[in-house]
N, C-alpha and C. Protein backbone atom coordinates (compact mmCIF):
# COMPACT_ATOMS: atom_id res chain seq x y z
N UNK A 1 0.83 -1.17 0.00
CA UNK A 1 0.00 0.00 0.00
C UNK A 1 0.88 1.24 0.00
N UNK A 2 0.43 2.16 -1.19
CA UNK A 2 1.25 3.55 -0.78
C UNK A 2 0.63 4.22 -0.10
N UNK A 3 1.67 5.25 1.05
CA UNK A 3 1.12 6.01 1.56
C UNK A 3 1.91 7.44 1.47
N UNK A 4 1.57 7.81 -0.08
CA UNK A 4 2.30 9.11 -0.38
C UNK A 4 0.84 9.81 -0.16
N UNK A 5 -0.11 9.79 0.34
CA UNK A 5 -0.54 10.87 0.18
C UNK A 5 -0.30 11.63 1.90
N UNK A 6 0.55 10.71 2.81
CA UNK A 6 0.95 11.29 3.96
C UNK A 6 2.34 12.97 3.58
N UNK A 7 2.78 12.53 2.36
CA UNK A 7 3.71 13.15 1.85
C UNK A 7 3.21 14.77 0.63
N UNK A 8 3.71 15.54 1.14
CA UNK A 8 3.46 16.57 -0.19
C UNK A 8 3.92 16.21 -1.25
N UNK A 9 3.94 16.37 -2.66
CA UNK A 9 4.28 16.78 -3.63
C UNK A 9 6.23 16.98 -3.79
N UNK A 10 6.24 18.08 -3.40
CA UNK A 10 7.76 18.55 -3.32
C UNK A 10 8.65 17.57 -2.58
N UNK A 11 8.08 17.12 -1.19
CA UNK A 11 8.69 16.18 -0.74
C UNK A 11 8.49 14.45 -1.44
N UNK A 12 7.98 14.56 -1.60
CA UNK A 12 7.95 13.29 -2.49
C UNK A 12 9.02 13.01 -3.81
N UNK A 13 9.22 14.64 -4.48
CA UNK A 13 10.03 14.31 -5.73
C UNK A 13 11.24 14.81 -5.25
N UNK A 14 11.67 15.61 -3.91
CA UNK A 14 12.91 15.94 -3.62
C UNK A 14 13.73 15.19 -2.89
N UNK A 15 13.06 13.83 -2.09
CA UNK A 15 13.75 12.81 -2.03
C UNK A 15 13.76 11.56 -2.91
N UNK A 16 13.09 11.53 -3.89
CA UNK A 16 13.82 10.20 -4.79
C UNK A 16 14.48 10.69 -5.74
N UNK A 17 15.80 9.17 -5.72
CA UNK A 17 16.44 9.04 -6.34
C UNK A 17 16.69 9.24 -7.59
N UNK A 18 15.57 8.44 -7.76
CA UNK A 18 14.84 7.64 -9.36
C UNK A 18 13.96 8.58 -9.91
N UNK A 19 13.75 9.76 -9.68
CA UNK A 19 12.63 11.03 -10.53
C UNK A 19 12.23 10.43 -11.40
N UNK A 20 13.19 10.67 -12.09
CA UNK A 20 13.06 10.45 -13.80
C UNK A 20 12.37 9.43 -14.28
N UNK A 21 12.77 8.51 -13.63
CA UNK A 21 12.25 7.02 -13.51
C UNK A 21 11.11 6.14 -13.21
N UNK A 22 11.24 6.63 -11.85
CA UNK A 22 10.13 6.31 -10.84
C UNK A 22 9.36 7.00 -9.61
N UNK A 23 7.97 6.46 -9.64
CA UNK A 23 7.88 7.82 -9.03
C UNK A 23 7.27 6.92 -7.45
N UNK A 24 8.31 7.34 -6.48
CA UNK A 24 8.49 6.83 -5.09
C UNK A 24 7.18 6.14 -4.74
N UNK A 25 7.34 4.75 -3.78
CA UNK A 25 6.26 4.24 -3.62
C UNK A 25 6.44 4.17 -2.04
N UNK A 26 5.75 5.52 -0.78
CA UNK A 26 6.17 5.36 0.51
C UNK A 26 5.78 4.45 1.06
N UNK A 27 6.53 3.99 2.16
CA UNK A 27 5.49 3.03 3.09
C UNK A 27 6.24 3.36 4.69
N UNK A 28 5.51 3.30 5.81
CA UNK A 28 6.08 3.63 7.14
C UNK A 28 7.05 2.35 7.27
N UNK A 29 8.24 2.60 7.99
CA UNK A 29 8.80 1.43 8.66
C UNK A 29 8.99 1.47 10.43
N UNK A 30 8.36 2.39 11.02
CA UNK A 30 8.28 2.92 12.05
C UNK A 30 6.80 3.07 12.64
N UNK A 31 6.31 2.59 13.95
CA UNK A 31 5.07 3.59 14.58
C UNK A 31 4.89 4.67 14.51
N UNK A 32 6.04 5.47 15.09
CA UNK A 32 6.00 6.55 14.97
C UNK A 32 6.35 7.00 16.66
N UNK A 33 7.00 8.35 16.98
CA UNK A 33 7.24 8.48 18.25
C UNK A 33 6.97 10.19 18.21
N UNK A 34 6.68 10.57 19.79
CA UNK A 34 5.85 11.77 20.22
C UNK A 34 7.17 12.54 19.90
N UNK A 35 7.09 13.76 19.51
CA UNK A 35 8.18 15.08 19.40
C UNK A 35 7.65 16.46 19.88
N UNK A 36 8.11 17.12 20.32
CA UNK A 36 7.95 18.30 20.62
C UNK A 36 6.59 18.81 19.59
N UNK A 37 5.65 19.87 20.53
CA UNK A 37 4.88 20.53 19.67
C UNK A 37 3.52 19.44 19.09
N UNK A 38 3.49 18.66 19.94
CA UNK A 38 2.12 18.12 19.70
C UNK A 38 2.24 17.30 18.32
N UNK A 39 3.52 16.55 17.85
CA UNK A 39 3.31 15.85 16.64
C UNK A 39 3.96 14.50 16.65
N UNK A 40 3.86 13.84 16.36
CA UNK A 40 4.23 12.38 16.09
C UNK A 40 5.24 12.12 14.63
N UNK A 41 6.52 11.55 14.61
CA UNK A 41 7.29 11.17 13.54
C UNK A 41 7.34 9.67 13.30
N UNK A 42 7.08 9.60 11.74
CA UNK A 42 7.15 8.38 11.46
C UNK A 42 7.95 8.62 10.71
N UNK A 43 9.07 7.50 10.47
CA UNK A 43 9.98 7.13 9.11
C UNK A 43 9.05 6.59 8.16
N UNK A 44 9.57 7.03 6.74
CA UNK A 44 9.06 6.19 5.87
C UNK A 44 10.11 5.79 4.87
N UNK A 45 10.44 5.07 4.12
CA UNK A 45 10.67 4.18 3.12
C UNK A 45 10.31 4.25 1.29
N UNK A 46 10.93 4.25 0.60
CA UNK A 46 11.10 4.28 -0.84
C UNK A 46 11.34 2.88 -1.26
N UNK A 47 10.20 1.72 -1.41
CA UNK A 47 9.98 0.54 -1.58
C UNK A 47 10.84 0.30 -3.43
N UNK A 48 10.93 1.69 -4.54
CA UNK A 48 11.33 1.98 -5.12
C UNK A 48 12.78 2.27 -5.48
N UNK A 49 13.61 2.86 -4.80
CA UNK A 49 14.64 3.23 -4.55
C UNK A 49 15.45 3.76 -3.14
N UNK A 50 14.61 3.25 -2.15
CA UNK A 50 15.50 2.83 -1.07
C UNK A 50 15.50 4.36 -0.24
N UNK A 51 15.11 5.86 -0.41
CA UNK A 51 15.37 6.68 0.06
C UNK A 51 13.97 6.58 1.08
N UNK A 52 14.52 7.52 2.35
CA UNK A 52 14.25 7.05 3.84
C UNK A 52 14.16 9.15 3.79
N UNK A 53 12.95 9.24 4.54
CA UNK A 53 12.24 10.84 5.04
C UNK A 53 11.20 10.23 6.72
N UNK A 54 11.95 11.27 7.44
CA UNK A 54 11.22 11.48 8.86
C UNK A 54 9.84 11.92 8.52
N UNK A 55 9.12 12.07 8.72
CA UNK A 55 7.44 12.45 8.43
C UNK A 55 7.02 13.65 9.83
N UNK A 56 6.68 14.31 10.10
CA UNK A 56 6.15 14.95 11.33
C UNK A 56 4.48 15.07 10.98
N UNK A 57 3.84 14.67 11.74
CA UNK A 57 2.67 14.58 11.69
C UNK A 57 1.88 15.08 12.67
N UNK A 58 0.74 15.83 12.52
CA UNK A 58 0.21 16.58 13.98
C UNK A 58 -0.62 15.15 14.22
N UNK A 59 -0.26 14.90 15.78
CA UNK A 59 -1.34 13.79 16.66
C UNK A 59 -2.91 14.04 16.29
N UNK A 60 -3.46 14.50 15.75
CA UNK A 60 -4.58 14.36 15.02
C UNK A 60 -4.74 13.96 14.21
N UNK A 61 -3.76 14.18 12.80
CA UNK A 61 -3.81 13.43 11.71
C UNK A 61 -3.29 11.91 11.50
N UNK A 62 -2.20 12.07 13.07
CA UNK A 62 -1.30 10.50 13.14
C UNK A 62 -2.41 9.50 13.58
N UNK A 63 -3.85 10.06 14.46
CA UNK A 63 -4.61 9.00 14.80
C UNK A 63 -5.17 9.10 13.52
N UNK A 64 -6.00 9.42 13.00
CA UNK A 64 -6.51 9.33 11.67
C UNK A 64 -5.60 7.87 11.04
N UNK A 65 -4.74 8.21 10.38
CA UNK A 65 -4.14 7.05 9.94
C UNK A 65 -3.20 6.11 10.80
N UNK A 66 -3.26 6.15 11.78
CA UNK A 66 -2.64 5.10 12.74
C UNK A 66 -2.81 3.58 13.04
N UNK A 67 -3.98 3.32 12.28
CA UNK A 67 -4.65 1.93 11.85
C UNK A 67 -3.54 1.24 10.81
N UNK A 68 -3.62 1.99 9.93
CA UNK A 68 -3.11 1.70 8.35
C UNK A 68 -1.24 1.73 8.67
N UNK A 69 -0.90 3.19 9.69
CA UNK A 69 0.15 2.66 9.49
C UNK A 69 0.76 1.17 10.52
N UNK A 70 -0.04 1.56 11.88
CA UNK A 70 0.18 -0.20 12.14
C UNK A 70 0.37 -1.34 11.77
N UNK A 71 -0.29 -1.65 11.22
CA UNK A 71 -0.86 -2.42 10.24
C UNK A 71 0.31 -2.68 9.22
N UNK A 72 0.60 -1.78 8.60
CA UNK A 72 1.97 -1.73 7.52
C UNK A 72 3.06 -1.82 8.51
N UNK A 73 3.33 -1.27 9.60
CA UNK A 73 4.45 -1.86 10.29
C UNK A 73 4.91 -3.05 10.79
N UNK A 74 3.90 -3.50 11.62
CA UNK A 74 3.99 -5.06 12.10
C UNK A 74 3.16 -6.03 11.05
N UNK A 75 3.61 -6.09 9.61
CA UNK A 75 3.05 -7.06 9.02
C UNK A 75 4.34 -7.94 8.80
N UNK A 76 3.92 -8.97 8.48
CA UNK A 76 5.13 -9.92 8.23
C UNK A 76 5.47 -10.36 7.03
């Protein structure tokens, strides 16, 4: 499952590799952990070309999708 739409635009094409090529397919590899300022960071993953972006997410939007990214984390 992609989950670029956790990602903008700009960030999406300013970390892959592969632009030209391919166009990044994210996925979390992380829960995610509390940070300053009321937001939650998840790592995510370039299933495509291997490039890795911290995510900051406001704890409102991290419960919103916190199912899905579970789910994608502890799958086997």
């Amino acid at each position: 499952m992609k989950f670029n739409h956790l990602l903008t635009e700009k960030e999406q094409l300013y970390f892959c590799k592969n632009r030209n090529l391919i166009i990044c397919k994210w996925k979390p590899v992380s829960e995610g952990y509390t940070s300053a300022g009321n937001n939650v960071c998840v790592s995510m993953l370039c299933d495509e070309c291997g490039s890795r972006i911290d995510k900051f997410l406001h704890s409102e939007d991290y419960k919103i999708h916190e199912k899905l990214i579970l789910s994608e984390v502890n799958d086997v």
